[in-house]
Structures are given as C-alpha cells and as structure tokens.
Protein backbone atom coordinates (compact mmCIF):
# COMPACT_ATOMS: atom_id res chain seq x y z
CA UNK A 1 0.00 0.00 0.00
CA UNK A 2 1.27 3.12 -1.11
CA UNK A 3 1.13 6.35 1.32
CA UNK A 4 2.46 10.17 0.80
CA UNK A 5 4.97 11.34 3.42
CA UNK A 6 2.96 13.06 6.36
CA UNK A 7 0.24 14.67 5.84
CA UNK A 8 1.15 17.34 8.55
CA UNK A 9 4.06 17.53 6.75
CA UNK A 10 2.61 18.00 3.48
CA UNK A 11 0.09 20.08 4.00
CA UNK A 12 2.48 22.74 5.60
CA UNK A 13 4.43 23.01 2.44
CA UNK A 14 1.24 23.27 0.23
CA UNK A 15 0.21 26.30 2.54
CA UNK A 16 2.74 27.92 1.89
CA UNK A 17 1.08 29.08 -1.65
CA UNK A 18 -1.85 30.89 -2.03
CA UNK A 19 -5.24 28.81 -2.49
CA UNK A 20 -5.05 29.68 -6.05
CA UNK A 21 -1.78 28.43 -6.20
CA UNK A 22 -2.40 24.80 -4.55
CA UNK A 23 -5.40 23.98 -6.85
CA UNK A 24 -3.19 24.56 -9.57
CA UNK A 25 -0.72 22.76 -8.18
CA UNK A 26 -2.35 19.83 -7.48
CA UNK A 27 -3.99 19.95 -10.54
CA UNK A 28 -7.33 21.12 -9.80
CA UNK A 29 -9.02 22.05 -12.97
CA UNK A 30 -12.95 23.12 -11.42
CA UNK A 31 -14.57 23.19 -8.15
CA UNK A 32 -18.02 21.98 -8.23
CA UNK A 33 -21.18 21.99 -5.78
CA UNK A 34 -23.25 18.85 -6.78
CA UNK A 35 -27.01 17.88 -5.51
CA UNK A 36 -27.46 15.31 -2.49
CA UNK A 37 -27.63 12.28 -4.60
CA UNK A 38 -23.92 12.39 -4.45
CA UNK A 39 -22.57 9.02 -2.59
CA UNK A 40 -20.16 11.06 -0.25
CA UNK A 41 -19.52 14.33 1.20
CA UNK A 42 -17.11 15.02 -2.08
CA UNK A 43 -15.74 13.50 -4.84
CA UNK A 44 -12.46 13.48 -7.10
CA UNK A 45 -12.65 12.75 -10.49
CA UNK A 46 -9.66 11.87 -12.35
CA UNK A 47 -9.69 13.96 -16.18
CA UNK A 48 -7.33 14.57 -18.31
CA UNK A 49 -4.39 17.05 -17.24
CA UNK A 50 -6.63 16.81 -13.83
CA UNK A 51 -9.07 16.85 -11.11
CA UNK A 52 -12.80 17.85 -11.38
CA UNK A 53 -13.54 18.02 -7.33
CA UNK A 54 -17.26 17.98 -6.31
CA UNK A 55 -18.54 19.16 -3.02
CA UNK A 56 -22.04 18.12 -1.73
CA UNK A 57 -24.52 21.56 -1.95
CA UNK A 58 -25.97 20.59 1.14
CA UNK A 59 -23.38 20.59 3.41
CA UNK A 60 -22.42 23.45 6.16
CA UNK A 61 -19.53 25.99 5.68
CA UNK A 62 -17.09 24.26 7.95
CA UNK A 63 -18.02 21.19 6.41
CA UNK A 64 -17.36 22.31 2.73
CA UNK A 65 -13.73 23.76 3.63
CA UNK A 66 -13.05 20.66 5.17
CA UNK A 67 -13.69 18.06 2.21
CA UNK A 68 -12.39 20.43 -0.11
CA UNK A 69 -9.17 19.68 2.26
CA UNK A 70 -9.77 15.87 2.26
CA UNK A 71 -10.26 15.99 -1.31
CA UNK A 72 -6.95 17.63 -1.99
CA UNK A 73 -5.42 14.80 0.17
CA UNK A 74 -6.38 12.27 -2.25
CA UNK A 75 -4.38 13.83 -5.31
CA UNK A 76 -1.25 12.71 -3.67
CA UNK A 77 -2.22 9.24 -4.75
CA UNK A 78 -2.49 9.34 -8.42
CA UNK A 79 0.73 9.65 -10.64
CA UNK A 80 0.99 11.25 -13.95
CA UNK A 81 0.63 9.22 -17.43
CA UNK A 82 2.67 10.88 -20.38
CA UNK A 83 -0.27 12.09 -21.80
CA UNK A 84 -0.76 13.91 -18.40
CA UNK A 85 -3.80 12.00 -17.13
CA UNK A 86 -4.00 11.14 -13.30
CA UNK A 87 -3.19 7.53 -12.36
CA UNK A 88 -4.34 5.96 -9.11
CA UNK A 89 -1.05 4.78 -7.42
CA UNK A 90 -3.52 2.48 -5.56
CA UNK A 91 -6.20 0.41 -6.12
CA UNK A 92 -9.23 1.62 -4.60
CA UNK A 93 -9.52 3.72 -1.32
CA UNK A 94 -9.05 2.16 1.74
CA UNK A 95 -9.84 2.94 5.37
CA UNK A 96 -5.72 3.60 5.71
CA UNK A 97 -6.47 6.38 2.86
CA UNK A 98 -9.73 8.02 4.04
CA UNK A 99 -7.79 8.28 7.52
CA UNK A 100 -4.76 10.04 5.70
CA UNK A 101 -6.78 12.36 3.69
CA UNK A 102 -8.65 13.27 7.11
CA UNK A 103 -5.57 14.07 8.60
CA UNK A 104 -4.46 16.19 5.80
CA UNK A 105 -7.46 18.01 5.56
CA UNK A 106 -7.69 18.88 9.50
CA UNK A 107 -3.76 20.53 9.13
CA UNK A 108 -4.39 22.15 5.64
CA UNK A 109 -7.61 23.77 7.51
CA UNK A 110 -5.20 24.38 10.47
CA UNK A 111 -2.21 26.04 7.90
CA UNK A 112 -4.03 28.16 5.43
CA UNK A 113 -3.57 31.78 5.81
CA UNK A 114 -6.85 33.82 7.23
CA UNK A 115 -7.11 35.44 3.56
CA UNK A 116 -6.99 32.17 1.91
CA UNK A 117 -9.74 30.65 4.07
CA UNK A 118 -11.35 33.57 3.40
CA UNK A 119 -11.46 33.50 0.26
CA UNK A 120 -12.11 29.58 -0.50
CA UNK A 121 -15.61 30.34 2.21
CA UNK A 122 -16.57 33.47 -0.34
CA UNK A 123 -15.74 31.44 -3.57
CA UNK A 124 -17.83 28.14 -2.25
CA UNK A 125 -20.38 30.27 -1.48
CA UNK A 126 -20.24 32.16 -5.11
CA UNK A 127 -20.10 28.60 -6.80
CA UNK A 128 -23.74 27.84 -5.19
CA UNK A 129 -25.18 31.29 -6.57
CA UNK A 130 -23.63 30.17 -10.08
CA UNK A 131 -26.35 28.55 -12.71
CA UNK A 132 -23.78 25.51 -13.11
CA UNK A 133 -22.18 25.96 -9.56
CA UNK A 134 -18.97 24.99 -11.17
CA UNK A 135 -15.62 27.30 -10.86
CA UNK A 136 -12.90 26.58 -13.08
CA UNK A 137 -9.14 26.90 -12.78
C-alpha cells in the first residue's frame, strides 16, 4: 500500500502558496457543488491534465472547507501518465487512505492563511449562486 509522506508535513508546504496556487498545483481544474444524490460528502474525479472536485450543496460551511481539504489529500495518490492523465497509485480507497486524507485536511484547515480561508468560504459560497455551480481553474 502506497502512502504520501505526512500529511502534517505535506500540507504545511502546500500552505505555503496561495489557495489559487495549490489547486493549480495539485492539478485542480474546477470546483463543483453537486445535488445530495452524491454518494459522499465530495468527490475526485480523475480527467485529463486533472481533477474535477465535487462538493455536496448541502453541506455546512465548515463542512465544505473541510472536504475540499480531504479531497486535496487524495491527489497525492495518483501519478501522472505521459499524456498527463492522473493515475491511481492504488487500487481503490481504503480505510488507511480516508484516515490520511482526514488528517491532511484537519492541518491544511489548520495552515491556510486567514485570507486564503477567506477566500475559499466566499468562492464556495459564489459557486452555489452560479447557474452551473462549477468554478474553473
């Protein structure tokens, strides 16, 4: 089973850039805000040169921030095919994963700067008032 370094660790160095920054960075290509029928609280989906990351509409602030977080977590295990699609290192999530990715989220949350966290409340909130309540990058 593969696993990143730290996620403490990790997620200190990716605060260091500004939200806009770390999506890129990690490859984030939109944000989205999906209806309940989603399975989970969020959802990556591996696209070419990318991530499309999908939020549940229904859930609270905090809540939002944070999956965006756990989300995030979960780019650090896909590699990079030559045609630059994402490749998952591992087969499936597991329990050992989710836990990661929870970790990572809770010191991302604890590491972003007041003006990024800011920001990412204001621009969840704008994706919701959006038609397609999609953001791209």
């Amino acid at each position: 089973m593969f696993l990143p370094d730290f996620p403490e660790k990790i997620a200190k160095e990716l605060c260091k850039l500004s939200w806009k920054s770390q999506l890129k960075v990690r490859r984030i290509l939109s944000v989205e805000l999906c209806p309940i029928s989603c399975l989970d609280k969020g959802q990556l989906l591996p696209v070419k040169n990318g991530f499309i990351l999908r939020i549940r509409i229904d859930l609270e602030e905090d809540e939002r921030l944070f999956t965006l977080g756990h989300e995030l977590g979960h780019t650090y295990f896909y590699s990079y095919s030559s045609a630059g699609s994402p490749r998952l290192i591992n087969m499936g999530h597991t329990s050992l994963e989710e836990t990661w990715c929870d970790n990572f989220s809770k010191e991302w949350l604890k590491n972003l700067t007041s003006v990024d966290r800011d920001y990412l409340e204001w621009l969840l909130k704008y994706i919701e008032k959006m038609e397609n309540k999609t953001a791209q990058f």
